[in-house]
Protein backbone atom coordinates (compact mmCIF):
# COMPACT_ATOMS: atom_id res chain seq x y z
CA UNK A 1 11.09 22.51 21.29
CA UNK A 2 8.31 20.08 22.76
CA UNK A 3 10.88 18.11 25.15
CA UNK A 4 12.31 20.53 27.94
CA UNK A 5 14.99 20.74 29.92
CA UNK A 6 15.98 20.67 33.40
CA UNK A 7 17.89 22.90 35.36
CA UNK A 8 18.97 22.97 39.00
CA UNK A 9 19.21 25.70 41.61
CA UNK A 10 22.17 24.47 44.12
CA UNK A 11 21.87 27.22 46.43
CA UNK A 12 25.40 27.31 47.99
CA UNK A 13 26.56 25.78 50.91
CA UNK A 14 24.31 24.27 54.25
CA UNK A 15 21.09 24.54 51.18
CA UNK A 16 18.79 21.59 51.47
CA UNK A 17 16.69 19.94 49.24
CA UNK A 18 13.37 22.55 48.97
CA UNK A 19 14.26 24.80 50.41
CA UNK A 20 16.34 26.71 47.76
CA UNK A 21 13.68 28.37 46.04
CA UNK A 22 10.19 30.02 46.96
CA UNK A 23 6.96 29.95 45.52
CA UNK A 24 3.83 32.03 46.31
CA UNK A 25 1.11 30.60 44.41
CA UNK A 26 -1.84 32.32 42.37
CA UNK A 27 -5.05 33.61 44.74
CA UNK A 28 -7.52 30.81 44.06
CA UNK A 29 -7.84 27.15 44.80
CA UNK A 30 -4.51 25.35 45.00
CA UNK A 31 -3.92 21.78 43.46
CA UNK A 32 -0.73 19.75 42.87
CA UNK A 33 -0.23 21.51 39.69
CA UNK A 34 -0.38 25.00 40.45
CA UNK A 35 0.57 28.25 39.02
CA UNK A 36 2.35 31.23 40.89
CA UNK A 37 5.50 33.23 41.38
CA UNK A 38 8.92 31.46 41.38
CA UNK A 39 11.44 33.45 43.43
CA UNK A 40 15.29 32.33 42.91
CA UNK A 41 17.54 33.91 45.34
CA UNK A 42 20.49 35.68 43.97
CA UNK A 43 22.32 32.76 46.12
CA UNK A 44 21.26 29.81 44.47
CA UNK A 45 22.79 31.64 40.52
CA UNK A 46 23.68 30.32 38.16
CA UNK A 47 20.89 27.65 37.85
CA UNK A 48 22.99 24.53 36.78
CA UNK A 49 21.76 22.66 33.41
CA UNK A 50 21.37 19.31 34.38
CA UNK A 51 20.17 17.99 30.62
CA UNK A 52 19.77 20.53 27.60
CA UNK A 53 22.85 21.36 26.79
CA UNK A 54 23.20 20.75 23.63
CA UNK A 55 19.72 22.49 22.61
CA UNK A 56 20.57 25.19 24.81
CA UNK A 57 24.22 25.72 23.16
CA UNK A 58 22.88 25.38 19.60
CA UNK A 59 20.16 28.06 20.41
CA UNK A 60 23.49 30.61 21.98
CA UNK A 61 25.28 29.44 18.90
CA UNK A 62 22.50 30.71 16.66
CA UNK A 63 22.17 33.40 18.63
CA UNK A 64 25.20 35.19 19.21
CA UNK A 65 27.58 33.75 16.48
CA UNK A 66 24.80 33.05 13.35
CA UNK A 67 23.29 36.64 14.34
CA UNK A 68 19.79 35.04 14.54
CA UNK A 69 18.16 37.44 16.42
CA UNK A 70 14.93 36.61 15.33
CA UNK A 71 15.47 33.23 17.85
CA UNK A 72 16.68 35.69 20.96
CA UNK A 73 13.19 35.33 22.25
CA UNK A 74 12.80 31.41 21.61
CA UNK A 75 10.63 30.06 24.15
CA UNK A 76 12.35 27.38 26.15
CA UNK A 77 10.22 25.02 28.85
CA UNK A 78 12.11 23.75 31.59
CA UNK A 79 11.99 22.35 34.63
CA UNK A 80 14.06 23.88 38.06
CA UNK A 81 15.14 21.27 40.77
CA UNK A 82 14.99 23.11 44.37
CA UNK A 83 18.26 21.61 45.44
CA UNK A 84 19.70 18.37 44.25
CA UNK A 85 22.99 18.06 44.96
CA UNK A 86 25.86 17.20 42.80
CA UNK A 87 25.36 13.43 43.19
CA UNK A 88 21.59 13.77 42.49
CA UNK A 89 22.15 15.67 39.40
CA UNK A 90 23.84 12.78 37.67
CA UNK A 91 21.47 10.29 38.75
CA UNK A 92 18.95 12.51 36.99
CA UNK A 93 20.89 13.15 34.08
CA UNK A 94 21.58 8.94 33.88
CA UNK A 95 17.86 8.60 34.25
CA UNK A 96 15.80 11.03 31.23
CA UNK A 97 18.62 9.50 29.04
CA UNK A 98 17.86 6.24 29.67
CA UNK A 99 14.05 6.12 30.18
CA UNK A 100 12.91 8.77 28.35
CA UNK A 101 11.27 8.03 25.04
CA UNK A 102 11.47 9.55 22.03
CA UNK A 103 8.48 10.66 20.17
CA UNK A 104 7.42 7.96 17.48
CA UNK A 105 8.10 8.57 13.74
CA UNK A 106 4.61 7.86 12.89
CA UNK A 107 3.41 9.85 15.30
CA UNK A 108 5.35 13.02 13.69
CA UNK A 109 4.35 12.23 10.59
CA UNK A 110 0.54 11.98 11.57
CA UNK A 111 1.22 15.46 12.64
CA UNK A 112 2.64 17.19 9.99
CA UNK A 113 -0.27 15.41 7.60
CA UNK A 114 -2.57 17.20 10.15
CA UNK A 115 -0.79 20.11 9.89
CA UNK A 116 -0.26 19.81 5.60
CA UNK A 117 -4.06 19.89 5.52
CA UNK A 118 -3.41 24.25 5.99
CA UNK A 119 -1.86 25.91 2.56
CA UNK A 120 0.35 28.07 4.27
CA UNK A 121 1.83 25.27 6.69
CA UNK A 122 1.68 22.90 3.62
CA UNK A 123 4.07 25.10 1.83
CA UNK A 124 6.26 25.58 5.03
CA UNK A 125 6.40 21.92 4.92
CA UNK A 126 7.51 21.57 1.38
CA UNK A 127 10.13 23.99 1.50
CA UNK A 128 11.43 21.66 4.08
CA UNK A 129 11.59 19.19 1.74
CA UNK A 130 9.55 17.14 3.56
CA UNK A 131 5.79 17.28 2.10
CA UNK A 132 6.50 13.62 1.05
CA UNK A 133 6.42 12.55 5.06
CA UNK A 134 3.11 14.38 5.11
CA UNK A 135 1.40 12.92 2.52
CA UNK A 136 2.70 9.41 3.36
CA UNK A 137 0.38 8.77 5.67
CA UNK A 138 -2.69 9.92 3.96
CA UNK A 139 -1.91 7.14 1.54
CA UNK A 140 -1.02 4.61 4.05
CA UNK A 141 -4.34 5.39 5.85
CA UNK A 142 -6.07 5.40 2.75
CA UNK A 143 -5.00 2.28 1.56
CA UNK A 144 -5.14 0.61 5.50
CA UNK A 145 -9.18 1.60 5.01
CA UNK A 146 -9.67 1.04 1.42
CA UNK A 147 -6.98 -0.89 -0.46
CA UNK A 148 -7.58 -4.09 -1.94
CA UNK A 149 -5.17 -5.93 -0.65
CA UNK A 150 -4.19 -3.58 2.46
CA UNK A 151 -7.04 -3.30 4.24
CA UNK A 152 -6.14 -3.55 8.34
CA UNK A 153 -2.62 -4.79 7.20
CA UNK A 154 -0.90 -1.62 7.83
CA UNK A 155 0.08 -1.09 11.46
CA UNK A 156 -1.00 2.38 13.09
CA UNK A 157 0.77 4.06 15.26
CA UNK A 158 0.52 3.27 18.65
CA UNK A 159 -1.62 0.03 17.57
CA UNK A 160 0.54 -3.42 18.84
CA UNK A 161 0.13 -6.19 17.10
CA UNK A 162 -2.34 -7.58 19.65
CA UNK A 163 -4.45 -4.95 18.80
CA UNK A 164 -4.05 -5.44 14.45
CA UNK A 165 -3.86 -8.98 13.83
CA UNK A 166 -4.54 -8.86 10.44
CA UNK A 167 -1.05 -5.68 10.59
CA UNK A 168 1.75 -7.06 8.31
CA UNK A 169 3.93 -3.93 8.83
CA UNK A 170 4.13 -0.94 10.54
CA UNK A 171 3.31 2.44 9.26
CA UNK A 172 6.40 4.15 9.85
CA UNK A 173 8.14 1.31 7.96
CA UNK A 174 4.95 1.42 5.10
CA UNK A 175 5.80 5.31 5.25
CA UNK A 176 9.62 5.60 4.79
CA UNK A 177 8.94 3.07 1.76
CA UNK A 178 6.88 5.88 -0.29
CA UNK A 179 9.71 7.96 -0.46
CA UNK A 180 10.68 7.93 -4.08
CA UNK A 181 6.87 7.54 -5.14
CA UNK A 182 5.87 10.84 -3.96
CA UNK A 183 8.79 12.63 -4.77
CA UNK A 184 8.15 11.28 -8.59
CA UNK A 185 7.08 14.84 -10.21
CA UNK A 186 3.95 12.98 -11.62
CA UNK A 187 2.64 11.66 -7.86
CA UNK A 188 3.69 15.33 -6.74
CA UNK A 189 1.26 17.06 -8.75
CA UNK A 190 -1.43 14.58 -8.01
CA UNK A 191 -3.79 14.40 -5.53
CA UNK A 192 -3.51 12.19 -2.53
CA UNK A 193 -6.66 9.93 -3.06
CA UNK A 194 -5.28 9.49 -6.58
CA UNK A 195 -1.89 8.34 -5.64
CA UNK A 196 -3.82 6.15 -3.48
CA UNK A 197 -6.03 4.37 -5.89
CA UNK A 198 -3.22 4.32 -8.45
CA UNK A 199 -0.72 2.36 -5.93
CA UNK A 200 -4.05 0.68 -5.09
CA UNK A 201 -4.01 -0.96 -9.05
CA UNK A 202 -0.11 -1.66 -8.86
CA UNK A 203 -1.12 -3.73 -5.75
CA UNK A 204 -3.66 -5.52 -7.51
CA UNK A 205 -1.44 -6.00 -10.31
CA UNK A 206 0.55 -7.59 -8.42
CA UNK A 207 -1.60 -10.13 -6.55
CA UNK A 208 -2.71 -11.48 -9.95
CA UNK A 209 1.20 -12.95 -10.47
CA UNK A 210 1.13 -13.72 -6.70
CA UNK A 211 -1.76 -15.02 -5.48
CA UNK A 212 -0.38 -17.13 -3.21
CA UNK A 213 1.80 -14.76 -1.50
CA UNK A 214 -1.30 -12.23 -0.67
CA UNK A 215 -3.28 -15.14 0.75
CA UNK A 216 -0.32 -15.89 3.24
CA UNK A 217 1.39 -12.97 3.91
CA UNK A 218 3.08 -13.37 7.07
CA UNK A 219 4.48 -16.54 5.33
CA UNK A 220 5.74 -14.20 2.45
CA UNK A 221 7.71 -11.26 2.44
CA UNK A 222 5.61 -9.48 -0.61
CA UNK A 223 3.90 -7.55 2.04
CA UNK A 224 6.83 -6.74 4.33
CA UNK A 225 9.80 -4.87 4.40
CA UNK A 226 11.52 -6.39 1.62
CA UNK A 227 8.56 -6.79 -0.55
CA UNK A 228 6.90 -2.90 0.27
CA UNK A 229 10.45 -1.16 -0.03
CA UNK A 230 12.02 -2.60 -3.31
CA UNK A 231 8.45 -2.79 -4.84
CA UNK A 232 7.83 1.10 -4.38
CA UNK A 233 11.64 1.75 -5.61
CA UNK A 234 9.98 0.47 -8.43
CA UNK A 235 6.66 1.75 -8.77
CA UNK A 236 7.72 4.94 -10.94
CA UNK A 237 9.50 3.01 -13.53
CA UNK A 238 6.01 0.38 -14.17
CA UNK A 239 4.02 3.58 -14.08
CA UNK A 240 6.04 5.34 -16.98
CA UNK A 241 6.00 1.90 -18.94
CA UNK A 242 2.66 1.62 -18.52
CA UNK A 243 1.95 5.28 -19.68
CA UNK A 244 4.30 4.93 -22.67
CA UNK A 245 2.64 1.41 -24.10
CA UNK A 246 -0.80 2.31 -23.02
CA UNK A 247 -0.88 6.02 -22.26
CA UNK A 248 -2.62 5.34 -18.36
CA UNK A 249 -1.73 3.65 -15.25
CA UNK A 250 -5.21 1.44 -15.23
CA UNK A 251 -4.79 -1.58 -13.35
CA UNK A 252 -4.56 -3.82 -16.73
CA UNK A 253 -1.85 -1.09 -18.18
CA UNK A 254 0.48 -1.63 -15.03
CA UNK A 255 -0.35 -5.52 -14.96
CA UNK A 256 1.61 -5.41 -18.32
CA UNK A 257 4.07 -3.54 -17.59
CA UNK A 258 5.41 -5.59 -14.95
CA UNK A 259 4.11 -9.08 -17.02
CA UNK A 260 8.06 -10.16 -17.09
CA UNK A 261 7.93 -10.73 -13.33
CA UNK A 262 5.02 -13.48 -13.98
CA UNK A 263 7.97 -15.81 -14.65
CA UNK A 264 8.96 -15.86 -10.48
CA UNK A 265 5.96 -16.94 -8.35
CA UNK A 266 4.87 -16.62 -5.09
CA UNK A 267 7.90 -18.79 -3.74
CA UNK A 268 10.12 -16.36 -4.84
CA UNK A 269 8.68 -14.14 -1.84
CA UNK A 270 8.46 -17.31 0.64
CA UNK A 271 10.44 -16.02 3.87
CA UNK A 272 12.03 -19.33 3.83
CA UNK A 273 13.35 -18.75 0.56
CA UNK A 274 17.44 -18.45 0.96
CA UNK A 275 17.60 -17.66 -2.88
CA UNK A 276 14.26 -15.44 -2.60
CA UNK A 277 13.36 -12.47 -1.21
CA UNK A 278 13.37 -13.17 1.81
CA UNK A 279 16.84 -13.19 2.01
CA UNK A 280 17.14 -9.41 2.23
CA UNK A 281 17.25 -8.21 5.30
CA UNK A 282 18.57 -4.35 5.34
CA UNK A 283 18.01 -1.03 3.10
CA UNK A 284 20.61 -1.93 1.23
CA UNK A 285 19.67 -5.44 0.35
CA UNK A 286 16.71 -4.24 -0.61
CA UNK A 287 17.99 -1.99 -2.87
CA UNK A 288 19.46 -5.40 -4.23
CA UNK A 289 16.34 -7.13 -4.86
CA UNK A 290 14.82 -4.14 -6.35
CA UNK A 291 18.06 -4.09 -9.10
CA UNK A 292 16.89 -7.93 -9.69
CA UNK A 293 13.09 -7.37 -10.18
CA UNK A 294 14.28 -3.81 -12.62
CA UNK A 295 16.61 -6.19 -14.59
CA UNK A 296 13.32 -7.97 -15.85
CA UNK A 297 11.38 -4.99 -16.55
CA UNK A 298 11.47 -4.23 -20.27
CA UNK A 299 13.16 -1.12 -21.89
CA UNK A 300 11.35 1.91 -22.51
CA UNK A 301 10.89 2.85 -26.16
CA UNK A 302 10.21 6.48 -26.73
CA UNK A 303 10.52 8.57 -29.80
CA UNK A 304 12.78 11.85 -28.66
């Protein structure tokens, strides 16, 4: 529980602010950030939860109606106000849940790829169902250093634009978009680099019918939102048509896989485009203009 909580010792009537609560501090130099002995008088109980109630109450929930006794000695970090009153509390409450920030998706993600790296933590992950998250950004790095057509296009976390002017699209976005790549079966069992160089191909593929649209991207969609996310919705079905007419996913197996799409060009992806691409806006209209782009794929012709 990384984001704690804050609690507040009123101390009765006549109490003032500081001087609720006493602290002796450790023998040793002093600093503003010191450590010692907190003393709470029996006067200023119960300490008043000014914001954590809700992960405080799940945790009692857990606790003493789940039976999860294995959680009775969860650590929990909080913070004790020496005597705000009443009026103070709100204002504190109004202000963490207005200012405070969330941590970044990317930045969690970068976190549990750090943390996937060890096999027993990579495991934990998965039974999560969330190894996919992991990985993603292993590919998305791999492809933001080595990709063809990717290089210093993918946004980093806590990068601005300013600081990427060559970033198209953020890597929480670029991410979220890998979803139902590696949770294919096939891309599960394979290594990261590999799912890298293979998405790498189906990039390339692609640039050869759009040529236009990679040499302008912020003037195309291709490389955006709507582009990335309906594009990797489709990724699995080119790969299996390219395994099933050529029996690999080289970069000349996927280009004909997807050679049906060489009848749109790169205008199709121009972010002008009101009967393009760029006229989705939203997972669900992408969704949309991944159902157009599957409609010309051809059908898959396997003996069973």
């Amino acid at each position: 529980m990384p984001v704690g909580g804050l609690l507040n010792a009123r101390g009765g009537n006549g109490s003032r602010y500081g001087e609720v609560l006493r602290f002796e501090p450790d023998d040793g130099p002093t600093s503003e950030i010191t450590s010692g002995w907190l003393t709470i008088p029996p006067g200023a109980l119960p300490l008043y939860v000014v914001d954590m109630q809700h992960r405080l109450g799940g945790l009692q929930q857990a606790v003493f109606d789940e039976g999860r006794e294995d959680l009775a000695d969860f650590p929990v970090v909080v913070t004790i106000a020496d005597g705000l009153s009443k009026l103070e509390e709100v204002e504190q409450f109004e202000l963490i849940n207005t200012t405070q920030k969330k941590v970044r998706t990317d930045l969690a993600r970068r976190l549990m790829a750090i943390q996937s790296q060890d096999a027993e933590r990579r495991k934990a992950i998965d039974e999560r169902g969330r190894l996919w998250e992991a990985r993603g950004p292993l590919v998305a790095d791999w492809l933001n250093r080595h990709g063809t057509w990717w290089v210093g296009r993918i946004i980093p976390p806590n990068k601005s634009k300013r600081e990427t002017p060559a970033g198209i699209i953020r890597e929480t976005s670029f991410v979220t978009s890998l979803k139902p790549i590696l949770q294919m079966p096939l891309f599960q069992r394979m290594a990261d680099d590999q799912v890298s160089d293979v998405l790498n191909r189906y990039w390339s593929a692609l640039c050869g019918y759009f040529p236009e649209a990679f040499a302008r991207p912020n003037d195309h969609v291709i490389q955006k939102t709507p582009g990335v996310f309906s594009l990797h919705m489709l990724f699995p079905e080119v790969a299996e048509i390219a395994r099933s007419n050529s029996g690999d996913m080289s970069l000349e197996s996927l280009a004909s896989a997807m050679k049906s799409w060489g009848d749109l060009d790169s205008d199709f992806w121009d972010r002008d485009n009101e009967e393009g691409a760029g006229r989705y806006g939203n997972m669900k209209g992408f969704a949309r203009l991944a159902a157009e782009l599957r409609h010309l794929l051809p059908t898959l012709d396997i003996d069973i």
